[in-house]
Protein backbone atom coordinates (compact mmCIF):
# COMPACT_ATOMS: atom_id res chain seq x y z
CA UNK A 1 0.00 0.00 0.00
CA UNK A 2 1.47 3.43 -0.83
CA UNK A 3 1.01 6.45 1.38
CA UNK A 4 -1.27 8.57 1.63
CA UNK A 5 -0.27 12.24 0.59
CA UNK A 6 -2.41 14.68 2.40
CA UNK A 7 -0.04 18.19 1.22
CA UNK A 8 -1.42 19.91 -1.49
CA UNK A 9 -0.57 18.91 -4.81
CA UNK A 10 2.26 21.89 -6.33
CA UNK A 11 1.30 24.60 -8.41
CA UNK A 12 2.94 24.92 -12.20
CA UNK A 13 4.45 28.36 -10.76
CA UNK A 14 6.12 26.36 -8.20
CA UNK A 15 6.89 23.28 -9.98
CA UNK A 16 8.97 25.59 -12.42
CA UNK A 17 10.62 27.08 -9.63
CA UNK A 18 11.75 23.78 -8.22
CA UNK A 19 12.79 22.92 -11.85
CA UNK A 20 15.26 26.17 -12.07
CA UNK A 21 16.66 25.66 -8.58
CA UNK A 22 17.27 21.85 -9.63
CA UNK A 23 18.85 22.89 -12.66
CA UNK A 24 21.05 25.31 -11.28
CA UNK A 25 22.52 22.59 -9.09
CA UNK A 26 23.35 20.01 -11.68
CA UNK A 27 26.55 21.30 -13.79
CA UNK A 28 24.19 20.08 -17.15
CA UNK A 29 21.54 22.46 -16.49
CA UNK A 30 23.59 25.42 -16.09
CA UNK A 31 23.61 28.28 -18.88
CA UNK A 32 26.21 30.94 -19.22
CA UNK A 33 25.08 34.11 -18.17
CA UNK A 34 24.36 36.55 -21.09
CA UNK A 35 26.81 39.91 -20.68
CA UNK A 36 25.34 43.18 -20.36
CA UNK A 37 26.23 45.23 -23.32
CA UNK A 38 26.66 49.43 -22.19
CA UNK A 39 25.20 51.62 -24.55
CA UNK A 40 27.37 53.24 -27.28
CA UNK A 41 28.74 56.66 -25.91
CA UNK A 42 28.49 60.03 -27.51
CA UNK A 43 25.08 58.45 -29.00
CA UNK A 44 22.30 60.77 -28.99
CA UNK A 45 18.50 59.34 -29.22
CA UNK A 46 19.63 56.74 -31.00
CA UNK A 47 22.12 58.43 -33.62
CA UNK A 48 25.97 57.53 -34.21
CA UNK A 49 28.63 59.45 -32.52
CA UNK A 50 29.91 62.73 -33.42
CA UNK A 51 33.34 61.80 -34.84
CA UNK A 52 36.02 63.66 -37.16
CA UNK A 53 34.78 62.39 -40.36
CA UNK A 54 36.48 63.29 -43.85
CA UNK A 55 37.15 66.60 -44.91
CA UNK A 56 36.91 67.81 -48.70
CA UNK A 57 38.84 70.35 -50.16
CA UNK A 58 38.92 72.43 -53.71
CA UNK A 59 40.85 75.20 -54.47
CA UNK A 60 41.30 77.78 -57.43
CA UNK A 61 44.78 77.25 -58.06
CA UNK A 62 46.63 74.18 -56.84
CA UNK A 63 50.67 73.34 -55.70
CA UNK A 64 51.60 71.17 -57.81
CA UNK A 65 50.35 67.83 -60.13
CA UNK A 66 50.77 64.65 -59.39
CA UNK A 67 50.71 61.89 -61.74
CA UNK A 68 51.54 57.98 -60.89
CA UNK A 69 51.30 54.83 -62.65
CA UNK A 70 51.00 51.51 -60.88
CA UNK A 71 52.71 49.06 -62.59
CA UNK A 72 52.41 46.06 -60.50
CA UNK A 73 52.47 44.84 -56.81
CA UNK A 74 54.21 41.74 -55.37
CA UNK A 75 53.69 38.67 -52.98
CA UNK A 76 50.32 40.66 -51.66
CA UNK A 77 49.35 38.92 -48.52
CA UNK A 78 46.18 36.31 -49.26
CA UNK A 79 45.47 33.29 -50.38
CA UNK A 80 45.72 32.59 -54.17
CA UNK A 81 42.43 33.18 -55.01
CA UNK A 82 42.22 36.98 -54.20
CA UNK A 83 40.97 39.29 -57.09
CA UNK A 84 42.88 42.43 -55.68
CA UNK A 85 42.91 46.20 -57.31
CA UNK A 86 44.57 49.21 -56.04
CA UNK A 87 42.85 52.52 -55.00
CA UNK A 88 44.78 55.59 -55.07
CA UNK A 89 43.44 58.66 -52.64
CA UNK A 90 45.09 62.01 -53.62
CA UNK A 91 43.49 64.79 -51.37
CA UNK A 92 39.96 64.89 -51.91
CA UNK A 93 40.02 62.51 -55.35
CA UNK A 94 40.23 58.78 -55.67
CA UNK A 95 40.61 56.71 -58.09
CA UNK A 96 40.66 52.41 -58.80
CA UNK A 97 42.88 50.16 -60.83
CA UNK A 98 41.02 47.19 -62.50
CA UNK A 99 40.82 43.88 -60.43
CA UNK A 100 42.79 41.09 -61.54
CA UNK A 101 41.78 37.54 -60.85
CA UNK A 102 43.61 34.79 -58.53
CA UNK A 103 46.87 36.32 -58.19
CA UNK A 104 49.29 37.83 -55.47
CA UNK A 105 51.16 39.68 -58.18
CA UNK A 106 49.56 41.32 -60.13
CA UNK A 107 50.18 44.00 -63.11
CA UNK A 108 47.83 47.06 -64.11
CA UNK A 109 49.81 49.72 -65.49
CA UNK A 110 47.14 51.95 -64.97
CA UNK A 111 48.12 55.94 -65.24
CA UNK A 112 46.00 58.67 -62.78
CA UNK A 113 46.98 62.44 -62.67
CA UNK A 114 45.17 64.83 -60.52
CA UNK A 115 46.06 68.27 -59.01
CA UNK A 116 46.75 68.44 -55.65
CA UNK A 117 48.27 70.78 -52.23
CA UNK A 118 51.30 70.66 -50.33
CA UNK A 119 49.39 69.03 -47.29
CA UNK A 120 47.74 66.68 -49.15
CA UNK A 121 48.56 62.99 -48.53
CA UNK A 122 49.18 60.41 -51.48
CA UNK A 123 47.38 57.08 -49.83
CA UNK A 124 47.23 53.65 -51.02
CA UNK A 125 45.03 50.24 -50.36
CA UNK A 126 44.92 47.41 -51.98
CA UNK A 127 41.83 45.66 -51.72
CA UNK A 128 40.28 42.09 -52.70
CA UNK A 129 37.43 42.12 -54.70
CA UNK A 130 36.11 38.77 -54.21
CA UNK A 131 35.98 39.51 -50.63
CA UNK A 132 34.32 42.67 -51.13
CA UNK A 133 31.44 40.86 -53.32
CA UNK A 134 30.68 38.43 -50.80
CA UNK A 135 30.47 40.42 -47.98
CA UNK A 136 26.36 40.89 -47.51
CA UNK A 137 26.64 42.93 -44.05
CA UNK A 138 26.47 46.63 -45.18
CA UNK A 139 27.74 47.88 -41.67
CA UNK A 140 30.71 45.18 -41.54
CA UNK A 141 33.96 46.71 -42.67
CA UNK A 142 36.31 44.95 -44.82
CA UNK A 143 39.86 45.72 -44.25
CA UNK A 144 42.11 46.32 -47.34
CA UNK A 145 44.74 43.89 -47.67
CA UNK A 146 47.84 46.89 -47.25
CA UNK A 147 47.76 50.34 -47.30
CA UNK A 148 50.41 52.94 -47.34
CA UNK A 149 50.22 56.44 -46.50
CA UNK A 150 52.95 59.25 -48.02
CA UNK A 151 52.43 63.13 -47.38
CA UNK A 152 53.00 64.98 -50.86
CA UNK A 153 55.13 67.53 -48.68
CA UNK A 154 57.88 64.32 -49.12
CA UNK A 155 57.55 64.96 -52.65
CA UNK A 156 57.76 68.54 -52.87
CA UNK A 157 60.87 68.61 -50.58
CA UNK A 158 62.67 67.00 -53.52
CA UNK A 159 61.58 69.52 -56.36
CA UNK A 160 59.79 68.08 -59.36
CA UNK A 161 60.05 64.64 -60.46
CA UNK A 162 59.73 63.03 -63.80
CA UNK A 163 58.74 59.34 -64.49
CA UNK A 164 60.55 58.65 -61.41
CA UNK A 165 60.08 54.97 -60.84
CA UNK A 166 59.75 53.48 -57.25
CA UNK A 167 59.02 50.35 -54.75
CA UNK A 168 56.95 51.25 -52.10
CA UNK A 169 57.08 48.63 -49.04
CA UNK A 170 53.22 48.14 -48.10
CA UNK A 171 51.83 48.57 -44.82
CA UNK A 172 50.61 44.47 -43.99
CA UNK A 173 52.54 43.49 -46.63
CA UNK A 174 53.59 42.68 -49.98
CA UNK A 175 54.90 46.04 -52.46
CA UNK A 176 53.89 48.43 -54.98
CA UNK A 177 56.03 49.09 -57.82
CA UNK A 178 55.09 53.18 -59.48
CA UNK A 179 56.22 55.79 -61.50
CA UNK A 180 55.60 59.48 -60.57
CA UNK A 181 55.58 62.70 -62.27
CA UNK A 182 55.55 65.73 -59.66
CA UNK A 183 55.11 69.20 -61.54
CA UNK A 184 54.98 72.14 -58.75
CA UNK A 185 52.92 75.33 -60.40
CA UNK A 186 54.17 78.70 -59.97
CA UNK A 187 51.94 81.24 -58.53
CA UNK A 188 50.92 84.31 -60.76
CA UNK A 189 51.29 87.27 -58.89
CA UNK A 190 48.35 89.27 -58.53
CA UNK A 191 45.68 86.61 -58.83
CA UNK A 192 43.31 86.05 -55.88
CA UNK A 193 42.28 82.80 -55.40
CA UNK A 194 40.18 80.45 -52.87
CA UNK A 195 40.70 76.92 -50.54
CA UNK A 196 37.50 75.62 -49.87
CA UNK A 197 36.78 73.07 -46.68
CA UNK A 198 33.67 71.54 -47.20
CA UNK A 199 32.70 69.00 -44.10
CA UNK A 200 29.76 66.45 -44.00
CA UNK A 201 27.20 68.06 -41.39
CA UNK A 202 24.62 65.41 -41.06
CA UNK A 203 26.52 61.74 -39.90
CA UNK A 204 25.84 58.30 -40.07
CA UNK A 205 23.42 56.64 -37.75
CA UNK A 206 24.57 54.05 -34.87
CA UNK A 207 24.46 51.21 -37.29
CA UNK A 208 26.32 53.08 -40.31
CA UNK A 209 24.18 52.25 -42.83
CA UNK A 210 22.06 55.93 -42.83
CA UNK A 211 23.02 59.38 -42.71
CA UNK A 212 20.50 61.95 -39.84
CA UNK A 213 20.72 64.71 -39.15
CA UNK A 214 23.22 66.14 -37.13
CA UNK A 215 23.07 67.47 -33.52
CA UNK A 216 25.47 70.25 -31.61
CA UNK A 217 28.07 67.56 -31.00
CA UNK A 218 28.49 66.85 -34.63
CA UNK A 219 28.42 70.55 -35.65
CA UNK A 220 31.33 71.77 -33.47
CA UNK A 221 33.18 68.60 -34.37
CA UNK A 222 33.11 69.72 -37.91
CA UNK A 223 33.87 73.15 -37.63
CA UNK A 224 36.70 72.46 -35.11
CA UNK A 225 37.90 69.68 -37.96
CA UNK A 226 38.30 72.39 -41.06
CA UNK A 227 39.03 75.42 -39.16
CA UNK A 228 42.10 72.69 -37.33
CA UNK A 229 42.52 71.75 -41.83
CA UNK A 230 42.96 75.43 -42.44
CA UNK A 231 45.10 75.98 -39.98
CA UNK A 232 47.33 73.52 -41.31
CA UNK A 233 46.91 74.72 -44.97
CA UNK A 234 47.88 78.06 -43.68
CA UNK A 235 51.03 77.11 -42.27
CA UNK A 236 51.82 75.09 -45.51
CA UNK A 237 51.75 77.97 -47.91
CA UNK A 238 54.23 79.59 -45.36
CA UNK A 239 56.49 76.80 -46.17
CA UNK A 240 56.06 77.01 -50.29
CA UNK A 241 57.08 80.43 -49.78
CA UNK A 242 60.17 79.80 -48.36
CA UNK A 243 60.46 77.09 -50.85
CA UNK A 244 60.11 78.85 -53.70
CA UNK A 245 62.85 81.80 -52.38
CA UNK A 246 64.87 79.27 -51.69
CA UNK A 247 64.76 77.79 -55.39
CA UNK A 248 64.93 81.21 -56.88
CA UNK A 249 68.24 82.20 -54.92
CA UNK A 250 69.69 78.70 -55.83
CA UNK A 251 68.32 78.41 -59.54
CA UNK A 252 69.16 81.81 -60.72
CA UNK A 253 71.32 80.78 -63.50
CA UNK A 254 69.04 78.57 -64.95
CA UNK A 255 66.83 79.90 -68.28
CA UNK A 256 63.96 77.56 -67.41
CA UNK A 257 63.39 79.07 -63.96
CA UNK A 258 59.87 81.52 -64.59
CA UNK A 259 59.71 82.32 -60.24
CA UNK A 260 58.91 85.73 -59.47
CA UNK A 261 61.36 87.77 -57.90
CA UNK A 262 59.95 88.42 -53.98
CA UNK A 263 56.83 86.11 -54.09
CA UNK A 264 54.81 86.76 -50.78
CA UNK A 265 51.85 85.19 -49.60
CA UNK A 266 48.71 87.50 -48.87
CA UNK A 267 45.79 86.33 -46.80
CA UNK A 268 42.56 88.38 -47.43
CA UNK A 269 39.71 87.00 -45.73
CA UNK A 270 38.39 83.60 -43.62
CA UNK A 271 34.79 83.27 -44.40
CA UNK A 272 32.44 80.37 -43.16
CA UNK A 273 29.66 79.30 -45.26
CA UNK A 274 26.93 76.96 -43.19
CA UNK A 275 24.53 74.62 -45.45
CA UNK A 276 21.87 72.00 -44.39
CA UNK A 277 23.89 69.22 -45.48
CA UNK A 278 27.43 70.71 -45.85
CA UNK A 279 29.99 72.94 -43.08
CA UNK A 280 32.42 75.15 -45.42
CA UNK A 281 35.15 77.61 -44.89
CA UNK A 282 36.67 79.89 -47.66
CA UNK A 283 40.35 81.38 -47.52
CA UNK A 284 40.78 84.01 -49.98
CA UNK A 285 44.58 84.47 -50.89
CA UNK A 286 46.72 85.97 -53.20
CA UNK A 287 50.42 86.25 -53.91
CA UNK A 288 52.09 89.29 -54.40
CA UNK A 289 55.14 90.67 -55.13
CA UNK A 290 57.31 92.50 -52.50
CA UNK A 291 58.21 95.95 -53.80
CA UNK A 292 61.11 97.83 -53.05
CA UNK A 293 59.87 101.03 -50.60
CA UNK A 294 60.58 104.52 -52.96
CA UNK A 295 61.30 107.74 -50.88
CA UNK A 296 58.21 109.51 -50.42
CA UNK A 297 57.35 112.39 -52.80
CA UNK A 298 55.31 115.34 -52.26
CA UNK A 299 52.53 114.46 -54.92
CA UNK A 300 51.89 111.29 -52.67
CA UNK A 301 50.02 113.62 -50.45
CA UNK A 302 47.50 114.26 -52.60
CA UNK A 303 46.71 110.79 -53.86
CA UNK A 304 43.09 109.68 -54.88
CA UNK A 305 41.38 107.89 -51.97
CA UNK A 306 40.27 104.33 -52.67
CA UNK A 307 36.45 103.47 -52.76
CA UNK A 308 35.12 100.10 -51.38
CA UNK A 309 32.81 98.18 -53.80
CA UNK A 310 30.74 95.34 -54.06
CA UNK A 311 30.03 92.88 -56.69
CA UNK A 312 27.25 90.02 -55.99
CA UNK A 313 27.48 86.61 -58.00
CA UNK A 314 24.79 83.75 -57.76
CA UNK A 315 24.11 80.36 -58.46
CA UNK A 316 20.93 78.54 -58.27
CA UNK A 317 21.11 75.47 -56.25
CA UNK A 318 21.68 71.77 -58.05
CA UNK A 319 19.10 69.79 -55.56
CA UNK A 320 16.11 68.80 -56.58
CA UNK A 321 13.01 70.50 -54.95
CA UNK A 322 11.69 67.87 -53.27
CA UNK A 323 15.00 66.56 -51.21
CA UNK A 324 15.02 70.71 -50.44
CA UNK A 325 13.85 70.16 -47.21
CA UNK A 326 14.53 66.38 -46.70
CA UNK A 327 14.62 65.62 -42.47
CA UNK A 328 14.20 61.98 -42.62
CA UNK A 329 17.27 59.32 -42.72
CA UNK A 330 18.83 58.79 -45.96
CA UNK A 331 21.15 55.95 -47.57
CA UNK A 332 24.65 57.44 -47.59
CA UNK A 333 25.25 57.23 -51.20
CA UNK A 334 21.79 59.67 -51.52
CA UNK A 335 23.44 62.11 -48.76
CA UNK A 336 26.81 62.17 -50.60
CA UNK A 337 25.11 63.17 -54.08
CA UNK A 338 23.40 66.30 -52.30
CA UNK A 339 26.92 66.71 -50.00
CA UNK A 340 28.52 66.75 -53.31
CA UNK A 341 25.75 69.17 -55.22
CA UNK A 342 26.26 71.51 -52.06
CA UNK A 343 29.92 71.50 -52.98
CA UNK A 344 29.98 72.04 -56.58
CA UNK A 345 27.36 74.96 -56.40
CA UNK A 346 29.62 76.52 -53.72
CA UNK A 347 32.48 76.29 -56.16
CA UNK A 348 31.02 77.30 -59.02
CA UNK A 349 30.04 80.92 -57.60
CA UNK A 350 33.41 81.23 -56.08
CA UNK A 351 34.65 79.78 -59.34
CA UNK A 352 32.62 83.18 -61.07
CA UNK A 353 34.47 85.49 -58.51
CA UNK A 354 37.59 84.60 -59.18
CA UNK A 355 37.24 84.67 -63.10
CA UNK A 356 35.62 87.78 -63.23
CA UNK A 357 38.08 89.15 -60.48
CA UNK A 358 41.47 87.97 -62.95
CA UNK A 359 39.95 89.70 -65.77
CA UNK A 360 38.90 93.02 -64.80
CA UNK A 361 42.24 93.01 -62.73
CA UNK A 362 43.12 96.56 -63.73
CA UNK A 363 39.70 97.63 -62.79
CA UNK A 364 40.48 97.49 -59.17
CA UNK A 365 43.74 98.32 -56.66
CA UNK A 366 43.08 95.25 -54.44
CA UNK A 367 40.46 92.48 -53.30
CA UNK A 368 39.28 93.35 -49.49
CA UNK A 369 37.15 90.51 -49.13
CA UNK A 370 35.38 87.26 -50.62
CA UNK A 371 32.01 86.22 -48.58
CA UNK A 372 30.05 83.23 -49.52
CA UNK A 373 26.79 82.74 -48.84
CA UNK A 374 24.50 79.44 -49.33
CA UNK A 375 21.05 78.83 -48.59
CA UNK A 376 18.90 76.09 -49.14
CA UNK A 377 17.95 77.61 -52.81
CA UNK A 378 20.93 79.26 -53.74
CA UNK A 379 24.74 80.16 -53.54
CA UNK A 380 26.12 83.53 -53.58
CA UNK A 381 29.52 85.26 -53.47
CA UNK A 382 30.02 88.40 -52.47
CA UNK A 383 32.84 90.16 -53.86
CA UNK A 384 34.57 93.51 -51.93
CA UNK A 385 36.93 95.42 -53.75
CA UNK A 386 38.80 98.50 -53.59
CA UNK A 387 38.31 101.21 -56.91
């Protein structure tokens, strides 16, 4: 006969509970503990942090050009399968070999020339296409197989360079065999000209797949990042002055040599131009030519005083109506085409300055100040000058 059981029979509630607990003591029942993951910092409701992102540049006249050819690289790390192809980054322009298939050396011979400043950086990666192509996780980034990174200041140190053929020793490794042409331009004295730092304003969200709209963190990051750029630009023109003294006192013998006797930088003006999508600042520079000071003459007492003028130039805007006023998220490549639209209609009323300023240059004594202006509609530049 089997006892009688007079407690009361257990409730599902606590039958599961006397489960767990037995669970917990045998070593087979136990489950790891999942960790707690901390929010992202810098993340505000819900968007990506407010980090130095790339900075664009275009300018009027440019230091120098820069030409390379990339013959071939060698023993490129990877299995043999890799389909790799080299991207060049020169400033703000980039440009791709073709891939080649399954091989660790390969050979493009591919020729890119682009203009370029002193403080730009001449930056290589090699990539692997396959890899790149099979890859279906937009926010996963692929590294490149090596990279290399060479400031053109390197270059310009050495004078100009033609078809000068080099190994570069990559960065993960393997090497890059190229050939470089380095032609610095002169400056005409006289001519004003403009350095343009455009930023990104709006960034990417916390998964990097969409750009938002940007909050105060992410606007003082980016005009802390191009006013830090033109600093640095600044100081580099500082530098090709000295440089191009220097040349002059060495190189005087030489026919070829077309430098100006007493080339001096001039800065005119700093102007920042805010957009909805883009963060800009202007430098308007010229160089000039130091005169030798003349005793002063009695008729210089009666010379004509100079008048301050204006001259307005405008551009319509190159976005479409309806993304005018776009708030919501956006792909990035949809974000870049307006960044890029904001950029080009910026330069192309600066661009309309500068002409107009070169050829009426005996119309005037000297340029006081360059002021651009953008709004969502158009672009403006407003041009000071002294009569």
């Amino acid at each position: 006969t089997m006892p009688l059981n007079f407690e009361e029979p257990e409730t599902k509630q606590e039958k599961s509970e006397e489960d767990a607990k037995r669970k917990s003591r045998s070593p087979f029942g136990r489950k790891k503990e999942k960790a707690v993951v901390a929010p992202k910092k810098n993340t505000v409701g819900g968007k990506a942090s407010s980090s130095h992102r790339r900075v664009f540049t275009k300018s009027s006249q440019y230091f120098a050009t820069f030409t390379v050819k990339v013959i071939k690289a060698t023993d490129l790390p990877g299995k043999k399968s890799i389909q790799p192809y080299c991207q060049i980054y020169l400033g703000s322009t980039s440009f791709a070999t073709k891939p080649k298939k399954k091989t660790n050396n390969p050979e493009w011979n591919e020729e890119f020339s682009t203009p370029v400043d002193r403080d730009d950086n001449f930056s290589i990666k090699v990539w692997d296409m396959g890899k790149l192509e099979r890859n279906v996780d937009i926010a996963k980034k692929i590294p490149p197989l090596c990279k290399k990174k060479i400031p053109l200041k390197d270059f310009a140190r050495k004078g100009n360079l033609d078809h000068d053929v080099r190994t570069i020793s990559m960065v993960g490794g393997g090497s890059l065999e190229v050939e470089i042409t380095f032609t610095i331009n002169i400056p005409v004295p006289g001519q004003i000209h403009t350095k343009t730092f455009s930023y990104p304003s709006w960034m990417s969200d916390r998964y990097g797949v969409n750009q938002v709209e940007p909050d105060m963190d992410s606007i003082n990051t980016g005009i802390t990042t191009i006013a830090r750029y033109t600093s640095r630009w600044l100081l580099n023109q500082r530098a090709i002055q000295a440089s191009l003294q220097k040349d002059d006192d060495e190189d005087e013998e030489e026919e070829n040599q077309d430098i100006p006797d007493g080339l001096m930088f001039e800065l005119i003006d700093i102007s920042c131009c805010a957009h909805d999508k883009a963060l800009e600042l202007v430098v308007c520079y010229s160089w000039n030519q130091k005169e030798e000071q003349k005793d002063d003459d009695d008729d210089d007492l009666f010379t004509r005083p100079s008048i301050l003028t204006s001259k307005l130039f405008s551009v319509a805007t190159k976005i479409p109506k309806k993304k005018l006023y776009e708030h919501k998220g956006m792909a990035a490549k949809s974000y870049q085409e307006l960044f890029n639209k904001v950029r080009s209609g910026t330069e192309e009323v600066l661009q309309n300055a500068v002409e107009w300023a070169q050829e009426n240059q005996n119309g005037y004594s000297s340029v006081y100040k360059l002021i651009p202006i953008s709004t969502p509609h158009s672009h403006h530049a407003l041009l000071w000058y002294y009569k």
